[in-house]
PDB file of N, CA and C in Angstrom:
ATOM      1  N   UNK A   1      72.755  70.767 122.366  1.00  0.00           N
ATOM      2  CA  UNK A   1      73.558  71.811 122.952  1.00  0.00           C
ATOM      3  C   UNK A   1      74.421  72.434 121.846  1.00  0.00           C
ATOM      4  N   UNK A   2      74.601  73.905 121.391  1.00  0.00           N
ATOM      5  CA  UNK A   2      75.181  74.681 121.091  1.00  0.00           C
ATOM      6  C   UNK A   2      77.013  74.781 121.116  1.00  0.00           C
ATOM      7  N   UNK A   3      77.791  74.993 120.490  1.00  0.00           N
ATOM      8  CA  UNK A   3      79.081  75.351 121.088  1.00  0.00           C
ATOM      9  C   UNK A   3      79.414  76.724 120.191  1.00  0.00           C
ATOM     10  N   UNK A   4      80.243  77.504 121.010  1.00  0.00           N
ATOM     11  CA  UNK A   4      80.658  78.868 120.160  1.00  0.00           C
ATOM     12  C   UNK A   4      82.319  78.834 119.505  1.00  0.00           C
ATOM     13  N   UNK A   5      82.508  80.055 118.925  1.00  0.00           N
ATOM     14  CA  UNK A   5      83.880  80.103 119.012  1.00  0.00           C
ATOM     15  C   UNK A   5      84.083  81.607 118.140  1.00  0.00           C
ATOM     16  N   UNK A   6      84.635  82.612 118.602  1.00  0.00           N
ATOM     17  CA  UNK A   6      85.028  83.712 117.808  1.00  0.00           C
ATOM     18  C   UNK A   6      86.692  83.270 116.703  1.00  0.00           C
ATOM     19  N   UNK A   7      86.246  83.959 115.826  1.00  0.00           N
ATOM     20  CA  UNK A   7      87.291  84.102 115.368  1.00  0.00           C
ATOM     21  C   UNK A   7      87.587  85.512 114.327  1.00  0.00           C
ATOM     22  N   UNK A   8      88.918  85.734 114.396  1.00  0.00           N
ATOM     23  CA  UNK A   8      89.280  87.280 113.773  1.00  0.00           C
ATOM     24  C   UNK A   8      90.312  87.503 112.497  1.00  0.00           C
ATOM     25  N   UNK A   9      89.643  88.307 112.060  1.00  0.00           N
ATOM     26  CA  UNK A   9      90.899  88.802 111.149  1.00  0.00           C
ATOM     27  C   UNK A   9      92.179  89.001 111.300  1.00  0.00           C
ATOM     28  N   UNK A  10      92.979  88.683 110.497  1.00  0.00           N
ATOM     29  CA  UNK A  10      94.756  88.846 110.587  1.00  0.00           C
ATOM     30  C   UNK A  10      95.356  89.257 109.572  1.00  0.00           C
ATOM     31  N   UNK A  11      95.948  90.041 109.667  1.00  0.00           N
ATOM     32  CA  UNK A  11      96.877  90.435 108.224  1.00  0.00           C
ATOM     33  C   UNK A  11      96.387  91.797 108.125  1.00  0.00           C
ATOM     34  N   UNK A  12      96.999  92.260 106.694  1.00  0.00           N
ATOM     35  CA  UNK A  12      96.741  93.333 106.294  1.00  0.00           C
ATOM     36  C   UNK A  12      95.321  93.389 105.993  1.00  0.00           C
ATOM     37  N   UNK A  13      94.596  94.692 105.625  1.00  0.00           N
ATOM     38  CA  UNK A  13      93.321  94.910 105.317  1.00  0.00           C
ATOM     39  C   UNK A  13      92.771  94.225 103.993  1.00  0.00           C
ATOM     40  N   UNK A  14      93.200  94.676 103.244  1.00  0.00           N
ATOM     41  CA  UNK A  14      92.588  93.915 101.353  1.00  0.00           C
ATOM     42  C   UNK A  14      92.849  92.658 101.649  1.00  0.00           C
ATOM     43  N   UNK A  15      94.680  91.896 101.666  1.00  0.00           N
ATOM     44  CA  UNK A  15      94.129  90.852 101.572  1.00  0.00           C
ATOM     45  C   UNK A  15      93.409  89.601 102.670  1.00  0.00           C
ATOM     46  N   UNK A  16      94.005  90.318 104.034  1.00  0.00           N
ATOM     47  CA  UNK A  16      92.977  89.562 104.967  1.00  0.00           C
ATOM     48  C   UNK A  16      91.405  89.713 104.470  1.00  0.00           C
ATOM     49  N   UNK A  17      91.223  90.460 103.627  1.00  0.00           N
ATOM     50  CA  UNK A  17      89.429  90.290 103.561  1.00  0.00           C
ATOM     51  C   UNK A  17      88.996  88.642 103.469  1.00  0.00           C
ATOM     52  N   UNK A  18      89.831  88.931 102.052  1.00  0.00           N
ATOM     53  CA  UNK A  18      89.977  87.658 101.122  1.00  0.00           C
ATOM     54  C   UNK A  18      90.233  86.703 101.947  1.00  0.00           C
ATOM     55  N   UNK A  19      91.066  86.505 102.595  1.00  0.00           N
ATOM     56  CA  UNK A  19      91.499  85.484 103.714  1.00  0.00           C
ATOM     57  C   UNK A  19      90.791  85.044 104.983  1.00  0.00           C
ATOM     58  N   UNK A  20      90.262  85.998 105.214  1.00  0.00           N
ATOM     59  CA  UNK A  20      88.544  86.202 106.577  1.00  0.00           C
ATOM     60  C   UNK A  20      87.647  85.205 105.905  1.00  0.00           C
ATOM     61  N   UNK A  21      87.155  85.522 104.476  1.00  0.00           N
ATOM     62  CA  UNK A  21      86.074  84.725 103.959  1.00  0.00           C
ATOM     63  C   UNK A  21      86.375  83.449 103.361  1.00  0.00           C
ATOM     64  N   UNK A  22      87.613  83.033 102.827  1.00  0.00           N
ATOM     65  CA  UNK A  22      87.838  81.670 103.130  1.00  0.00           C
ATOM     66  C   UNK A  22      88.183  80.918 104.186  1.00  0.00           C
ATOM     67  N   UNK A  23      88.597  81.833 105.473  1.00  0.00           N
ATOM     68  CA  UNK A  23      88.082  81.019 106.500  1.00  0.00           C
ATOM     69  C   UNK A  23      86.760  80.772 107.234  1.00  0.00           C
ATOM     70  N   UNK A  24      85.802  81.949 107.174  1.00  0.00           N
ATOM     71  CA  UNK A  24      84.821  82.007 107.386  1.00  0.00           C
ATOM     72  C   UNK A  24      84.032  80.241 106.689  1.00  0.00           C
ATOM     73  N   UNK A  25      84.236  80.525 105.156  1.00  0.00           N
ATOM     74  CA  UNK A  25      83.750  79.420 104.550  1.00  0.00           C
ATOM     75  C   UNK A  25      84.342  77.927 104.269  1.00  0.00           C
ATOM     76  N   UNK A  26      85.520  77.939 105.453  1.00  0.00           N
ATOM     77  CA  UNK A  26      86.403  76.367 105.769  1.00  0.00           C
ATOM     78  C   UNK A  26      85.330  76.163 107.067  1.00  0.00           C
ATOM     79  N   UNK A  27      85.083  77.326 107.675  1.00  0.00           N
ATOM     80  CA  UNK A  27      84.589  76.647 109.059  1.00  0.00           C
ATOM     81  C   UNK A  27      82.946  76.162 108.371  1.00  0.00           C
ATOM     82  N   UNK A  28      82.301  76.580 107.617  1.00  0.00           N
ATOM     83  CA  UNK A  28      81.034  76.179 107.018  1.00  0.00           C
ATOM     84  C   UNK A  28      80.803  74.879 106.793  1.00  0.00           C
ATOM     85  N   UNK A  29      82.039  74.714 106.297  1.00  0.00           N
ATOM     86  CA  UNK A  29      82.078  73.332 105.498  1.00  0.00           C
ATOM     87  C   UNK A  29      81.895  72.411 106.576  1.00  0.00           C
ATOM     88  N   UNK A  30      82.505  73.112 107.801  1.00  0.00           N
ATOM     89  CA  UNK A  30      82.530  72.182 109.575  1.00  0.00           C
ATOM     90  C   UNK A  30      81.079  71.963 109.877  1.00  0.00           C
ATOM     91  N   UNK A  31      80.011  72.401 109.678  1.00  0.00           N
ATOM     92  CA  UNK A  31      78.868  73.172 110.203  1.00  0.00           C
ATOM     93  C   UNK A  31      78.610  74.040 110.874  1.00  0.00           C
ATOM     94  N   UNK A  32      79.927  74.978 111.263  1.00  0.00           N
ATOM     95  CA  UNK A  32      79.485  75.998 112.009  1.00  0.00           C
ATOM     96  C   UNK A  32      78.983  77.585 111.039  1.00  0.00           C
ATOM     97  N   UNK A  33      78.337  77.473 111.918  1.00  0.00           N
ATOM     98  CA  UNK A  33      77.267  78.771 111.351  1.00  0.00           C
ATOM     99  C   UNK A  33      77.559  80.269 111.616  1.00  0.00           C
ATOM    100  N   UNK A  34      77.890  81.151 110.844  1.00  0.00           N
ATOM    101  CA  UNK A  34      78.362  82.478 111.714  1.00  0.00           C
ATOM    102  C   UNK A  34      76.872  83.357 112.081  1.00  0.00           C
ATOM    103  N   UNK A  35      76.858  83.410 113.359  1.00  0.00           N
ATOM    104  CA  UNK A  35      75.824  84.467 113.934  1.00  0.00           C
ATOM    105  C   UNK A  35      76.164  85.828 113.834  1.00  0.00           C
ATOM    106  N   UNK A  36      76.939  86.287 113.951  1.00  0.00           N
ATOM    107  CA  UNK A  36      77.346  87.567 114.151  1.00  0.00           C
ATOM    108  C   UNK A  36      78.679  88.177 113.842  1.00  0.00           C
ATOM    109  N   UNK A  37      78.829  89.293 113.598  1.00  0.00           N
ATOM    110  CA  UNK A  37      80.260  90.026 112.910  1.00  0.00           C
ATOM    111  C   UNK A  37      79.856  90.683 113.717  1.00  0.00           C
ATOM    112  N   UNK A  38      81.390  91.429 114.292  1.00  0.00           N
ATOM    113  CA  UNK A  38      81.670  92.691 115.260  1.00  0.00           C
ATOM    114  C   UNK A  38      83.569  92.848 114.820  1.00  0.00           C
ATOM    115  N   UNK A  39      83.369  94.713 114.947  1.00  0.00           N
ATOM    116  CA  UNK A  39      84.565  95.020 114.295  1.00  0.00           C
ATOM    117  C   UNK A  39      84.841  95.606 116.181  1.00  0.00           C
ATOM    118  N   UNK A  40      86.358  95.409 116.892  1.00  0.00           N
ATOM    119  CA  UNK A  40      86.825  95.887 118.152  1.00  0.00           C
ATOM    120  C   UNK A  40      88.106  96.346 117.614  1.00  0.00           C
ATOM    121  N   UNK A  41      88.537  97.620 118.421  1.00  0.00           N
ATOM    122  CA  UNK A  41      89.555  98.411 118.198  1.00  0.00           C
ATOM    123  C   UNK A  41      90.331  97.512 116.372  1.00  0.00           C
ATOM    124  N   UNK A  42      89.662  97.846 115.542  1.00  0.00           N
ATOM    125  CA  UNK A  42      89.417  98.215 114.487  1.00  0.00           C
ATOM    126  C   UNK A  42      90.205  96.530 113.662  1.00  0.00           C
ATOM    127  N   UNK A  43      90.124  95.304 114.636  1.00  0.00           N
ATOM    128  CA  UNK A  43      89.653  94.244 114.003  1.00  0.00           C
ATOM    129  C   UNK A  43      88.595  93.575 114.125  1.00  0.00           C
ATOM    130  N   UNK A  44      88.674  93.168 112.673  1.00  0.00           N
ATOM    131  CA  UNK A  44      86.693  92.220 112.353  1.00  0.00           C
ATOM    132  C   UNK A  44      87.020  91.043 112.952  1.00  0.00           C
ATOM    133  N   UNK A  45      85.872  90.493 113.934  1.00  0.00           N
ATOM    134  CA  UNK A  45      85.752  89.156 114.596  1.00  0.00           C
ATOM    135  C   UNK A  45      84.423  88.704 113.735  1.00  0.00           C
ATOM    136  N   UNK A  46      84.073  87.596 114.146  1.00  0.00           N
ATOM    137  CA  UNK A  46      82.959  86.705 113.650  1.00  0.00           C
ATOM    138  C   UNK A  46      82.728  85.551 115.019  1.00  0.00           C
ATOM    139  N   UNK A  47      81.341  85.626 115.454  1.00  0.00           N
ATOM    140  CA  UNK A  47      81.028  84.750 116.170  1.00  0.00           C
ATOM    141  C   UNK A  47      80.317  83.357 115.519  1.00  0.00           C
ATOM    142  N   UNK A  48      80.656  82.319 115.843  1.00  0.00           N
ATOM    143  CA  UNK A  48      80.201  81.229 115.021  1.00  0.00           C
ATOM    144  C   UNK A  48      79.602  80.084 116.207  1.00  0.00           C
ATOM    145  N   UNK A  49      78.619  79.241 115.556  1.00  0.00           N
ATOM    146  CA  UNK A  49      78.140  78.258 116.548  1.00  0.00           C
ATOM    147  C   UNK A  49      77.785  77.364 115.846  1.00  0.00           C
ATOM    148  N   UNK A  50      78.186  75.944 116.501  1.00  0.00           N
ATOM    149  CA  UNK A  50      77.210  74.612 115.798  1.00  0.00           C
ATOM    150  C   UNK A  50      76.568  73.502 116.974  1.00  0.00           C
ATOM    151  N   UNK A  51      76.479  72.630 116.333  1.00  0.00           N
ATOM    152  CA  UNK A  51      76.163  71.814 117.404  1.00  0.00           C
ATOM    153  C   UNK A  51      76.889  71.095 118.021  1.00  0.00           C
ATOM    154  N   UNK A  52      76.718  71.001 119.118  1.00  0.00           N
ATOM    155  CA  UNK A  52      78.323  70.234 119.703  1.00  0.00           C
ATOM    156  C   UNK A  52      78.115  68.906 119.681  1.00  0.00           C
ATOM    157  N   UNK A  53      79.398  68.319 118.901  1.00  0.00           N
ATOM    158  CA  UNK A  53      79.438  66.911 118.789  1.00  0.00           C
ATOM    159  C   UNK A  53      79.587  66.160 119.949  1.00  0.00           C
ATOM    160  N   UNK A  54      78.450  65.102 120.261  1.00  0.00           N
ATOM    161  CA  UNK A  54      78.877  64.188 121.290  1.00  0.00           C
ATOM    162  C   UNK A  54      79.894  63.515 120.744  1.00  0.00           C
ATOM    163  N   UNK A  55      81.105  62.959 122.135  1.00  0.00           N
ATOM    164  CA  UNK A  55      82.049  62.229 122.500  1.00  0.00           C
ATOM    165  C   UNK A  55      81.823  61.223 123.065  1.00  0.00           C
TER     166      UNK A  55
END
């Protein structure tokens, strides 16, 4: 089974970039995988999924 989770940009433009893609690539390190980028009323989200850890 799959689990999701969006997550978005914050901050200013330049350096949130910078700040988007080291979080992007903290959650990697998790195994989650980004499927998809979508920009809404003019912030960038990222949809991400891994496998959901059994408990």
């Amino acid at each position: 089974m799959k689990e999701y989770k969006i997550i978005k940009q914050t901050g200013t433009a330049i350096k949130s970039q910078q700040n988007f893609e080291d979080l992007i690539n903290s959650y990697a390190k998790m195994d989650w995988k980004l499927i998809n980028m979508l920009t809404h009323r003019g912030i960038l989200k990222a949809v991400i999924e891994r496998d959901k850890k059994e408990e």
